[in-house]
N, C-alpha and C. Protein backbone atom coordinates (compact mmCIF):
# COMPACT_ATOMS: atom_id res chain seq x y z
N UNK A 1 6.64 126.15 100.06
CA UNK A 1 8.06 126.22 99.81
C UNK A 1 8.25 126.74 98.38
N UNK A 2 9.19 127.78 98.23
CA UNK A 2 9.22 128.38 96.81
C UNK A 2 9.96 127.10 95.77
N UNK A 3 9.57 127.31 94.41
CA UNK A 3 9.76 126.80 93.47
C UNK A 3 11.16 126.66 93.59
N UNK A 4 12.10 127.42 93.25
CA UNK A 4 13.68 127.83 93.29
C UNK A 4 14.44 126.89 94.20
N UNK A 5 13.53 127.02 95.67
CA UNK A 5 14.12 126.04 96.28
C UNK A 5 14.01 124.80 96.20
N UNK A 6 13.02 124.27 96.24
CA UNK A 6 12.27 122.65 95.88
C UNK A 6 13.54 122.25 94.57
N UNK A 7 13.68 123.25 93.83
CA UNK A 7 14.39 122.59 93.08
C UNK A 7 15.51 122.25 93.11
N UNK A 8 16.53 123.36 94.04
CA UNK A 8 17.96 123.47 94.23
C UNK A 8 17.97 122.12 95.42
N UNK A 9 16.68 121.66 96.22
CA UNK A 9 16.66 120.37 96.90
C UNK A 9 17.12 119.13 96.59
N UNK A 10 16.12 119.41 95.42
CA UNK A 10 16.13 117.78 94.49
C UNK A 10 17.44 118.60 93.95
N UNK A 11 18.42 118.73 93.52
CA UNK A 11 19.02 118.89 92.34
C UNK A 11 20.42 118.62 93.29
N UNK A 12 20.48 118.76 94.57
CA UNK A 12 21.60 118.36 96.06
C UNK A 12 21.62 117.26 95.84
N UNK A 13 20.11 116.58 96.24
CA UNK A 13 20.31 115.40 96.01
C UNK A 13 20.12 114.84 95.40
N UNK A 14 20.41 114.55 93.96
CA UNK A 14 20.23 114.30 92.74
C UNK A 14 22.34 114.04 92.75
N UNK A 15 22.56 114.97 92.66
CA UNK A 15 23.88 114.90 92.85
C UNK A 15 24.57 114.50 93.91
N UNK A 16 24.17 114.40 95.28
CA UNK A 16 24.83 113.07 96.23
C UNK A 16 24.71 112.12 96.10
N UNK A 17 23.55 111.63 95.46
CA UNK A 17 23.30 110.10 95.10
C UNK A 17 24.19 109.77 94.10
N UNK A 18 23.98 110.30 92.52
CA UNK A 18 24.95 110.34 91.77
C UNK A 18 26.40 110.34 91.76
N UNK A 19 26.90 111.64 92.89
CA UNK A 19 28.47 111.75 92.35
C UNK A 19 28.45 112.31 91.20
N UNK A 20 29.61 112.04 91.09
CA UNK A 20 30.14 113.33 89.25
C UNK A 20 30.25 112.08 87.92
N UNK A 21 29.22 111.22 87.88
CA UNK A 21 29.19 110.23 86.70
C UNK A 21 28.17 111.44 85.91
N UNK A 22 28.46 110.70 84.57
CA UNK A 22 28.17 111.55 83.16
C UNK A 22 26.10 111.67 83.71
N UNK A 23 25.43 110.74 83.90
CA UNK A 23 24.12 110.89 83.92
C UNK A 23 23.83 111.82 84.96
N UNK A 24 25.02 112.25 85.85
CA UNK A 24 24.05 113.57 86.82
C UNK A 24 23.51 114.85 85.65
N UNK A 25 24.20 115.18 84.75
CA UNK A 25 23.94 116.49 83.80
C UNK A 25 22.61 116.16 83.32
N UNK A 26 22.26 114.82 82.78
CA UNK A 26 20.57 114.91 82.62
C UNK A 26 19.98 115.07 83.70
N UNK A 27 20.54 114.47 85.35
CA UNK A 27 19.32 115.02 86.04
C UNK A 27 19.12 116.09 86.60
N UNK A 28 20.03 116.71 86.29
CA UNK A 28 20.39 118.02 86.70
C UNK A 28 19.25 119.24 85.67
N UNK A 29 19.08 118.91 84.55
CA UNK A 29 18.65 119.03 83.35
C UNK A 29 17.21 118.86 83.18
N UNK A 30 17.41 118.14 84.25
CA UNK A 30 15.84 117.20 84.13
C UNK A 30 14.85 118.00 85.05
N UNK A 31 15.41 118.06 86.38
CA UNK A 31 15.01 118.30 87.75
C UNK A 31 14.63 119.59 87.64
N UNK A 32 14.80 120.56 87.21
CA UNK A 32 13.85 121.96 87.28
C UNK A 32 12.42 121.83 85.93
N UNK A 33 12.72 121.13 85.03
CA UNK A 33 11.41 120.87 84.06
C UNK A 33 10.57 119.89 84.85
N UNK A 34 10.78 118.75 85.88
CA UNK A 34 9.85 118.16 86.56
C UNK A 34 9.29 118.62 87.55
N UNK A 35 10.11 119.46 88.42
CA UNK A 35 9.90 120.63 89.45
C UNK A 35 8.33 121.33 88.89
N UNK A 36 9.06 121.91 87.62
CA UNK A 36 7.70 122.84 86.99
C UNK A 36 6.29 122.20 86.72
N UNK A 37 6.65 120.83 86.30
CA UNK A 37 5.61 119.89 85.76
C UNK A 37 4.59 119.51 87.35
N UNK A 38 5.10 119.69 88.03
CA UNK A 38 4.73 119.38 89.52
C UNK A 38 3.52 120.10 90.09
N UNK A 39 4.37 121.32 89.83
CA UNK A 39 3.64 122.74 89.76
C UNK A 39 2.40 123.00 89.16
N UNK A 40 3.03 122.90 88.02
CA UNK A 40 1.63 123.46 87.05
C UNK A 40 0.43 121.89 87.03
N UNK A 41 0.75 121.31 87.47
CA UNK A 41 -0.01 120.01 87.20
C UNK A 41 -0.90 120.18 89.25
N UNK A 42 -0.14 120.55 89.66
CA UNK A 42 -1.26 120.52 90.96
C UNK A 42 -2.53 121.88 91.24
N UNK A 43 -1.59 122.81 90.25
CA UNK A 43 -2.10 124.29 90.03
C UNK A 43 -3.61 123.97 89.43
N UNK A 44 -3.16 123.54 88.28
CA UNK A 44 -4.20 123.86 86.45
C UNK A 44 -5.04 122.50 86.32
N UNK A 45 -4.32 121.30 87.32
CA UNK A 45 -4.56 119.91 86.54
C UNK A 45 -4.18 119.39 85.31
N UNK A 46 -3.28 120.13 84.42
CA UNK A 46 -2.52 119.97 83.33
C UNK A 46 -0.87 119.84 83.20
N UNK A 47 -0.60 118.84 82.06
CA UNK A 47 0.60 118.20 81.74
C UNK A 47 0.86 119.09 80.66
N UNK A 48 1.24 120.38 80.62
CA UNK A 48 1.59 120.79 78.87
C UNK A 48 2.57 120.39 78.53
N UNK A 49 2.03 119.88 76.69
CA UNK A 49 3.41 119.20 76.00
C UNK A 49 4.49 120.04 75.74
N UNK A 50 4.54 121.20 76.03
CA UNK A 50 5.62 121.94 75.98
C UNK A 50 6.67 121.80 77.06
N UNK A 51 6.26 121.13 77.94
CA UNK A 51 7.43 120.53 79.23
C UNK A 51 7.20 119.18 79.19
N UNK A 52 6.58 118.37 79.01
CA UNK A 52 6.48 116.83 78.79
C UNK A 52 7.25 116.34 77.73
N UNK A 53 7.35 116.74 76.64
CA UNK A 53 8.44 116.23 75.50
C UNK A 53 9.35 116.29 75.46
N UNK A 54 9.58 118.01 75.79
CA UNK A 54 10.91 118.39 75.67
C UNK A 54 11.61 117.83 77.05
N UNK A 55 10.94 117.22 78.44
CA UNK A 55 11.75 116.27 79.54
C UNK A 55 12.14 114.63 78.42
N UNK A 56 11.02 114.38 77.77
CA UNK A 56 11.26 112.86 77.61
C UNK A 56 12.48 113.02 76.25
N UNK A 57 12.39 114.16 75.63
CA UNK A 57 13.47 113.87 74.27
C UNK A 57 14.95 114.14 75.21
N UNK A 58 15.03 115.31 76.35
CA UNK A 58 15.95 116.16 76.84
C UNK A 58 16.39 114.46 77.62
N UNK A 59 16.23 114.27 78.02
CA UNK A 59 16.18 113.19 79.00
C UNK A 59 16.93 112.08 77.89
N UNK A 60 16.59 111.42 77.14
CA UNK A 60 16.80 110.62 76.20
C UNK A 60 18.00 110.78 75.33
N UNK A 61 18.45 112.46 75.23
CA UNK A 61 19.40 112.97 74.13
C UNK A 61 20.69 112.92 75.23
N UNK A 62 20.57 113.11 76.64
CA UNK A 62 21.12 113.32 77.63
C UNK A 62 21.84 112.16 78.16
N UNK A 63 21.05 111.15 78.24
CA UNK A 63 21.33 110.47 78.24
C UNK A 63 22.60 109.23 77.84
N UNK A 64 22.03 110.16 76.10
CA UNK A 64 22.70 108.92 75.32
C UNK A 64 24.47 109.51 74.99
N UNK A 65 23.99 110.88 75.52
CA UNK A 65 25.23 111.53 75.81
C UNK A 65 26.38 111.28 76.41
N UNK A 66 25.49 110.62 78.01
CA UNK A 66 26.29 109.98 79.36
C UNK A 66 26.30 108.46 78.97
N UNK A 67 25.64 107.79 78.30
CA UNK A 67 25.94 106.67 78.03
C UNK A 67 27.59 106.52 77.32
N UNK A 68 27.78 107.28 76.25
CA UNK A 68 29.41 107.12 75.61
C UNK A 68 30.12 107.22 77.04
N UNK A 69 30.34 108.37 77.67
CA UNK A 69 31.54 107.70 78.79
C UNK A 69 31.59 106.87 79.41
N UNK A 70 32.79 106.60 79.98
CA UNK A 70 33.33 105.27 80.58
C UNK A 70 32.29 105.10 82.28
N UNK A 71 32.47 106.11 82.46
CA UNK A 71 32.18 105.98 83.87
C UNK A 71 30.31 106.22 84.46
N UNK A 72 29.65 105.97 83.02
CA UNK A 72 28.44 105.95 83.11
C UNK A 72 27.52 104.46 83.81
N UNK A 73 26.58 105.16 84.50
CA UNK A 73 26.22 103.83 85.42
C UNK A 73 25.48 102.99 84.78
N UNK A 74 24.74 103.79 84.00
CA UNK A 74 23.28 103.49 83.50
C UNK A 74 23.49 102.78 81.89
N UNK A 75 22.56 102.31 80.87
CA UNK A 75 22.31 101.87 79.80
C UNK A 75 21.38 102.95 79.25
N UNK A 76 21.67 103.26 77.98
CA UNK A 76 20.71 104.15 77.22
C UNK A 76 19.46 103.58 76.81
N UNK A 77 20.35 102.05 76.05
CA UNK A 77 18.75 101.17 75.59
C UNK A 77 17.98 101.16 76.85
N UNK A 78 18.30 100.85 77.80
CA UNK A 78 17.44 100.31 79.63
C UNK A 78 16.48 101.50 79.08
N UNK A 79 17.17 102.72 78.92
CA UNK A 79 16.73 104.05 79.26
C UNK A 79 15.44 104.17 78.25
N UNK A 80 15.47 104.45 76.52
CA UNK A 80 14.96 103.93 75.70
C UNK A 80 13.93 103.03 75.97
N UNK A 81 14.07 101.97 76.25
CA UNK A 81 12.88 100.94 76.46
C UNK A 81 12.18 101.40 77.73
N UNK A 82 12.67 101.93 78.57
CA UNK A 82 11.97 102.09 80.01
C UNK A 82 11.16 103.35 79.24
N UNK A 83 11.21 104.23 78.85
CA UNK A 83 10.31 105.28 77.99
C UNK A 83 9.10 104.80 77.63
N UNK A 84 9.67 103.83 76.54
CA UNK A 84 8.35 103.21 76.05
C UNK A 84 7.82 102.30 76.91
N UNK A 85 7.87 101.55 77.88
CA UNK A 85 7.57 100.39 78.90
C UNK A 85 6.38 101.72 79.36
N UNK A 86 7.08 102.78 80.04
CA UNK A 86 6.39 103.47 81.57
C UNK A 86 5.06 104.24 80.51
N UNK A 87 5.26 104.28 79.33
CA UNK A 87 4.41 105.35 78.56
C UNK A 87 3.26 104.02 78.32
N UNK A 88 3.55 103.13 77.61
CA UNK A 88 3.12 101.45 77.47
C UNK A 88 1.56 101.65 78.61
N UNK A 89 2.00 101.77 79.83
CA UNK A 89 1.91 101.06 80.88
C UNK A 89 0.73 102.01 81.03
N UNK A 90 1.13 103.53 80.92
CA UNK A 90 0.03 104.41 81.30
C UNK A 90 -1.38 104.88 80.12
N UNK A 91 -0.65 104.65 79.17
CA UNK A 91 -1.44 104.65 78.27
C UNK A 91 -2.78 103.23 77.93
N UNK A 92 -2.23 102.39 78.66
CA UNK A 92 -2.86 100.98 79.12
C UNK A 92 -4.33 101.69 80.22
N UNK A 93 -3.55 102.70 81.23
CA UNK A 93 -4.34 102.74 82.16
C UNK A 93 -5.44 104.37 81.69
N UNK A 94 -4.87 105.00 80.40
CA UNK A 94 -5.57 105.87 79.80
C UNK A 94 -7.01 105.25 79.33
N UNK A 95 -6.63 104.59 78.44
CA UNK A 95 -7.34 103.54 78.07
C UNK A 95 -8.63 102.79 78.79
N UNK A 96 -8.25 102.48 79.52
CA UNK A 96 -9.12 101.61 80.84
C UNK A 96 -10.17 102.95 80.99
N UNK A 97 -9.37 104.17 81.57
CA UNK A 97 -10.11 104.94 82.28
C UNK A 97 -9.98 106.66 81.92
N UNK A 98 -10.11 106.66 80.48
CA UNK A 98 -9.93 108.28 80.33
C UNK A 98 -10.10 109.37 80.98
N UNK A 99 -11.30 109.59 81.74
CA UNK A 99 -11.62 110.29 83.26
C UNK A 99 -10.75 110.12 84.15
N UNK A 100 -10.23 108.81 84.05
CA UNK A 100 -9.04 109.38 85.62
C UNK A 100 -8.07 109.31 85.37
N UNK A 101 -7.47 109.41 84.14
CA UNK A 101 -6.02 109.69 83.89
C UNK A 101 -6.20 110.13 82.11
N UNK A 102 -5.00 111.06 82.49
CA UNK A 102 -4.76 112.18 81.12
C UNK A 102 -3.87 111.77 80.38
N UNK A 103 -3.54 111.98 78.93
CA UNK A 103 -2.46 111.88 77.95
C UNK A 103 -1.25 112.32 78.54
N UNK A 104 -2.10 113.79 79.07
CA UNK A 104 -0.43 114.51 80.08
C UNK A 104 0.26 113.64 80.72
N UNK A 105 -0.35 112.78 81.86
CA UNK A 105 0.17 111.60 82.47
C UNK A 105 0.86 110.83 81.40
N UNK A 106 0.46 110.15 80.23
CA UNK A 106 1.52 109.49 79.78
C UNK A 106 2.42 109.70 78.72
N UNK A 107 1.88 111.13 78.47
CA UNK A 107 3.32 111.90 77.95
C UNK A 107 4.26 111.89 79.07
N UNK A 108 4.18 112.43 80.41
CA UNK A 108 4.74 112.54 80.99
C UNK A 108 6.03 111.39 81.39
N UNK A 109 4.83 110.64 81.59
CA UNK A 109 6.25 108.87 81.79
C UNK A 109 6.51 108.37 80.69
N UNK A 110 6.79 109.17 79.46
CA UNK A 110 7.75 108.82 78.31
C UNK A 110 9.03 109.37 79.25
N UNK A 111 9.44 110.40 79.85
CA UNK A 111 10.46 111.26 79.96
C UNK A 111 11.08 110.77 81.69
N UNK A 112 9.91 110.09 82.16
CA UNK A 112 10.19 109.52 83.85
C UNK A 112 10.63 108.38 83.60
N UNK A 113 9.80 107.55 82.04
CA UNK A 113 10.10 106.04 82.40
C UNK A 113 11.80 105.97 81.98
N UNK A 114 12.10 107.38 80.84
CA UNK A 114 13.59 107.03 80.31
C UNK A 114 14.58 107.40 81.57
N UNK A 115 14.35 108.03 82.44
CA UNK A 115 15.15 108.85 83.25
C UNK A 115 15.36 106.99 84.82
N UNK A 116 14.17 106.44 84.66
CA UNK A 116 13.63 105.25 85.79
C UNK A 116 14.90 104.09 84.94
N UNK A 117 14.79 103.86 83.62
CA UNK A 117 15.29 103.01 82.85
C UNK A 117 16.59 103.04 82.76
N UNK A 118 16.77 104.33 82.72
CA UNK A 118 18.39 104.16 82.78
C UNK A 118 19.38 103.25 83.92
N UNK A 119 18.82 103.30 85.16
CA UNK A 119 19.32 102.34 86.12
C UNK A 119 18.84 100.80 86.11
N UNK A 120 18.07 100.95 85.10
CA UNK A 120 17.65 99.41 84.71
C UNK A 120 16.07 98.58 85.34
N UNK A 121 15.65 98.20 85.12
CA UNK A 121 14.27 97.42 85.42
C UNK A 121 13.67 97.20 86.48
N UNK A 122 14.76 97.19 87.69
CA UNK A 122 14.00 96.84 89.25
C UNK A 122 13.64 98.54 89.93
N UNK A 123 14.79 99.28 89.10
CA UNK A 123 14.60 101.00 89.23
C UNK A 123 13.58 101.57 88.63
N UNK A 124 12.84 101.08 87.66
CA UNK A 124 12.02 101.57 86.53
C UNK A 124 10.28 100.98 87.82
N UNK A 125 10.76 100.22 88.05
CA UNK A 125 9.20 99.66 88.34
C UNK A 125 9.45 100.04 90.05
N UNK A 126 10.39 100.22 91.02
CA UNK A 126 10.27 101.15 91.91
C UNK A 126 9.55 101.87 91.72
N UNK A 127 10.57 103.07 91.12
CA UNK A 127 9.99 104.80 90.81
C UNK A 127 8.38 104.68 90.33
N UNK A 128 7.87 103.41 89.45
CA UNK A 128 6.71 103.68 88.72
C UNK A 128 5.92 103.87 90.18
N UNK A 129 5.71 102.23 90.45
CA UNK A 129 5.18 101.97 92.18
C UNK A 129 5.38 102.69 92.93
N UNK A 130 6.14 103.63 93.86
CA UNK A 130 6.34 104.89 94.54
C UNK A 130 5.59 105.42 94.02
N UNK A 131 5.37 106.30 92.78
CA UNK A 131 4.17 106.86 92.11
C UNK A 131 3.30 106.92 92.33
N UNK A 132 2.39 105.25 91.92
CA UNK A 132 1.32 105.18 92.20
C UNK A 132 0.99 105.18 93.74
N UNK A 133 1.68 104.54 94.37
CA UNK A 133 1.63 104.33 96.16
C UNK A 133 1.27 105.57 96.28
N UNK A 134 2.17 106.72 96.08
CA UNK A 134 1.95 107.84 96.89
C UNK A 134 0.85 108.62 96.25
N UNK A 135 0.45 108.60 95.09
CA UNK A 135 -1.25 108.85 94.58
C UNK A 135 -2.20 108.74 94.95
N UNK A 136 -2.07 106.82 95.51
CA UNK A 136 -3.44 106.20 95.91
C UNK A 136 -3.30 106.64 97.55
N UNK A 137 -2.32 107.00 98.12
CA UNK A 137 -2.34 107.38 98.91
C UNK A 137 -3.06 108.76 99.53
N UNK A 138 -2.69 109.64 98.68
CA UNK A 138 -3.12 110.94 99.01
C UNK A 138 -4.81 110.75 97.97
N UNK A 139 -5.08 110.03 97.26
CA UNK A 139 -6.49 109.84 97.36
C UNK A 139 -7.43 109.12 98.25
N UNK A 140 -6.91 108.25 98.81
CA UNK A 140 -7.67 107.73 100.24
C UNK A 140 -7.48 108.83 100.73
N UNK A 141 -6.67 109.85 101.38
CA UNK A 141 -6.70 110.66 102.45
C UNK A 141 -7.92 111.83 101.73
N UNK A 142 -7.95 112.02 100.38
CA UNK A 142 -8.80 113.07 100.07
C UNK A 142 -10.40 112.16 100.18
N UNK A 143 -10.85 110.84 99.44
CA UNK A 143 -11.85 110.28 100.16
C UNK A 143 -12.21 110.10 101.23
N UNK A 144 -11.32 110.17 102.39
CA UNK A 144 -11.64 110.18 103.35
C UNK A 144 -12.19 111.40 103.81
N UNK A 145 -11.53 112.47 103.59
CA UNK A 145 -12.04 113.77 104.36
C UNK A 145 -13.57 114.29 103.47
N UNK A 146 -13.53 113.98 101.98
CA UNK A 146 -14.17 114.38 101.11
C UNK A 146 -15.82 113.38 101.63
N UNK A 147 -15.64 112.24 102.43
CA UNK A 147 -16.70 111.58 102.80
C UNK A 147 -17.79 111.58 103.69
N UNK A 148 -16.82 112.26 104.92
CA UNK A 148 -18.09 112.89 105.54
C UNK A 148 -18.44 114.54 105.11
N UNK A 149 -17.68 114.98 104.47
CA UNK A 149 -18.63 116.22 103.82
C UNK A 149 -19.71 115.83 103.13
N UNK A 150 -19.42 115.00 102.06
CA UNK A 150 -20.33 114.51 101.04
C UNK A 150 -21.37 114.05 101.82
N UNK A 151 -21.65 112.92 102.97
CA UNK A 151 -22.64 112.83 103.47
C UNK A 151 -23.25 113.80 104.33
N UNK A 152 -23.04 114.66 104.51
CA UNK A 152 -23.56 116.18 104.89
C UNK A 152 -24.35 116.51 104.12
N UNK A 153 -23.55 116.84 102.68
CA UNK A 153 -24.18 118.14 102.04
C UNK A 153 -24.58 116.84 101.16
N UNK A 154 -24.40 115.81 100.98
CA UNK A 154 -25.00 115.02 99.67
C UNK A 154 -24.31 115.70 98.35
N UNK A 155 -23.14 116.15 98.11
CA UNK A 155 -23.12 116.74 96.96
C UNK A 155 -21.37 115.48 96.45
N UNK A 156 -22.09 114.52 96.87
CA UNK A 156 -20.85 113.03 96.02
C UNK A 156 -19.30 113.04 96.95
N UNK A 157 -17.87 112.39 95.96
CA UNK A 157 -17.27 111.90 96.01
C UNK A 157 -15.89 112.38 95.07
N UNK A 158 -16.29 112.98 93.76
CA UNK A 158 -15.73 113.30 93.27
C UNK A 158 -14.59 114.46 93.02
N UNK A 159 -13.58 114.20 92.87
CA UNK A 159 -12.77 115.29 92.69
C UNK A 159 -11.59 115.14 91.34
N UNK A 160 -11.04 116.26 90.85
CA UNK A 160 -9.67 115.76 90.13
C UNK A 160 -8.43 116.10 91.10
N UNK A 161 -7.41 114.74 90.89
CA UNK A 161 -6.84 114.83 91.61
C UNK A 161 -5.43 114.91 90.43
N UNK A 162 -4.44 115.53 90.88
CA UNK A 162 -3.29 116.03 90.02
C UNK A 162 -2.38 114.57 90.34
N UNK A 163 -2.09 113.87 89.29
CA UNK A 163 -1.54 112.81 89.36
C UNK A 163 -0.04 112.86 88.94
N UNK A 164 0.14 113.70 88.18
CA UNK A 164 1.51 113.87 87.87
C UNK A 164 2.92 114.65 88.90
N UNK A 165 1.84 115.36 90.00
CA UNK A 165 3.29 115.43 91.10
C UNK A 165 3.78 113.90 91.59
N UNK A 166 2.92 112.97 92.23
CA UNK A 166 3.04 111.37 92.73
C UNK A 166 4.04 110.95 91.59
N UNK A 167 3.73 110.83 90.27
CA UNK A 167 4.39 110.62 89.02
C UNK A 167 5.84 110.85 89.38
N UNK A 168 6.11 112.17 89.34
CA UNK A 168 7.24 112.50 89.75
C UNK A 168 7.96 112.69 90.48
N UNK A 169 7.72 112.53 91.80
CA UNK A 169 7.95 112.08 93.55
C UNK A 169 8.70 110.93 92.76
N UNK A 170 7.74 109.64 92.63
CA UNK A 170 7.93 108.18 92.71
C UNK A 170 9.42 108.43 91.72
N UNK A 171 9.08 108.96 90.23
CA UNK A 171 10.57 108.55 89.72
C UNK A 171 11.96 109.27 90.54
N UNK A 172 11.51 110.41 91.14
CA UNK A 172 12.64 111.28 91.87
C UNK A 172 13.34 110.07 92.67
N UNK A 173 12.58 109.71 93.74
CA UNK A 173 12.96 108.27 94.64
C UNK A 173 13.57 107.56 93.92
N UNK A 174 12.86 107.05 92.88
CA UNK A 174 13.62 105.72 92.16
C UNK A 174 15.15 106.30 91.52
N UNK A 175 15.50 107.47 91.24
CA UNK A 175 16.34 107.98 90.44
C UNK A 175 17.63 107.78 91.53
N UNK A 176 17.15 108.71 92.72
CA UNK A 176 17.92 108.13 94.14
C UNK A 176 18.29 107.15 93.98
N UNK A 177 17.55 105.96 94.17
CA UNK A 177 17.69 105.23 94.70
C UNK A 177 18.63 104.35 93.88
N UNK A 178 18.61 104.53 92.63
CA UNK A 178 19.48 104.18 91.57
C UNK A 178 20.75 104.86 91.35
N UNK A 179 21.00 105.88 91.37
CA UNK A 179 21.72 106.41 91.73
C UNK A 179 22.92 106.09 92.91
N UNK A 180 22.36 105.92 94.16
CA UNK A 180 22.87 105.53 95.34
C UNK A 180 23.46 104.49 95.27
N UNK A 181 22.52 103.40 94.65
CA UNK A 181 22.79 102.29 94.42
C UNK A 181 24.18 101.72 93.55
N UNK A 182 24.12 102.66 92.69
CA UNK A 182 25.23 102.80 91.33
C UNK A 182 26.56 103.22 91.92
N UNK A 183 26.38 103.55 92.79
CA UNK A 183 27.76 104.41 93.55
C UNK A 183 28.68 103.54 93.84
């Protein structure tokens, strides 16, 4: 499915969930730089900080934008702290395991966790969980197929797997779902 479209998808519904409150313009804003991040991260296996920052500052400035009007759903601080919480969280799991997860990854959920946060805490840890679910998901399905090859050819188990589309699936959902919810 072309890029252009995937995006004009999410960006429909980004705005049915929403309605015309002040925080659709960040996701509106948001949704073609995560689109790309999707992309180039299943392509290359890379998060460049040249789309990872500029989502988590764009996201954050956007925010605090839609926070002054009246008819805003969300909290900026929620938003703010959910940044640092989702970045917190991955950088925890950098840590643990540098080989299976990248900085890109938690640059990345500086800019997912503010966008998750804004609808507040039960939205933040959705979107995270969707994430991971649909990760560990599509890595059982790649161990699985990757297992009886490997016992064939004997040549292992291993693969890199692009973690930052799941990343951004899970917050897309949670954004929905917050969104919807907010209505």
């Amino acid at each position: 499915m072309p890029v252009a479209l995937v995006t004009a998808v999410v960006c429909v519904l980004l705005a049915a969930a929403t309605g015309p409150r002040p925080e659709l313009v960040a996701w509106l804003a948001a949704a073609p730089v995560a689109v790309l991040l999707a992309v180039v991260d299943w392509r290359v296996r890379r998060l460049p900080d040249v789309l990872t920052l500029p989502l988590a500052g764009g996201a954050a400035l956007l925010l605090g934008g839609a926070a002054l009007g009246t008819e805003a759903a969300g909290s900026w601080g929620g938003a703010v702290l959910g940044g640092f919480a989702l970045a917190g969280f991955y950088y925890v799991l950098y840590l643990i395991n540098p080989a299976g997860m990248g900085l890109g990854d938690v640059k990345l959920a500086i800019g997912l966790g503010v966008t998750l946060g804004w609808y507040g805490w039960a939205i933040l840890i959705t979107g995270a969980f969707a994430g991971l679910l649909l990760g560990a998901l599509y890595g059982c399905g790649v161990l699985l197929r990757r297992a009886g090859r490997a016992e064939r050819r004997n040549d292992g188990l291993k693969q890199a797997i692009p973690y930052g589309p799941f990343m951004i699936t899970g917050a897309f959902l949670g954004v929905l779902l917050g969104g919807a919810a907010a209505s």
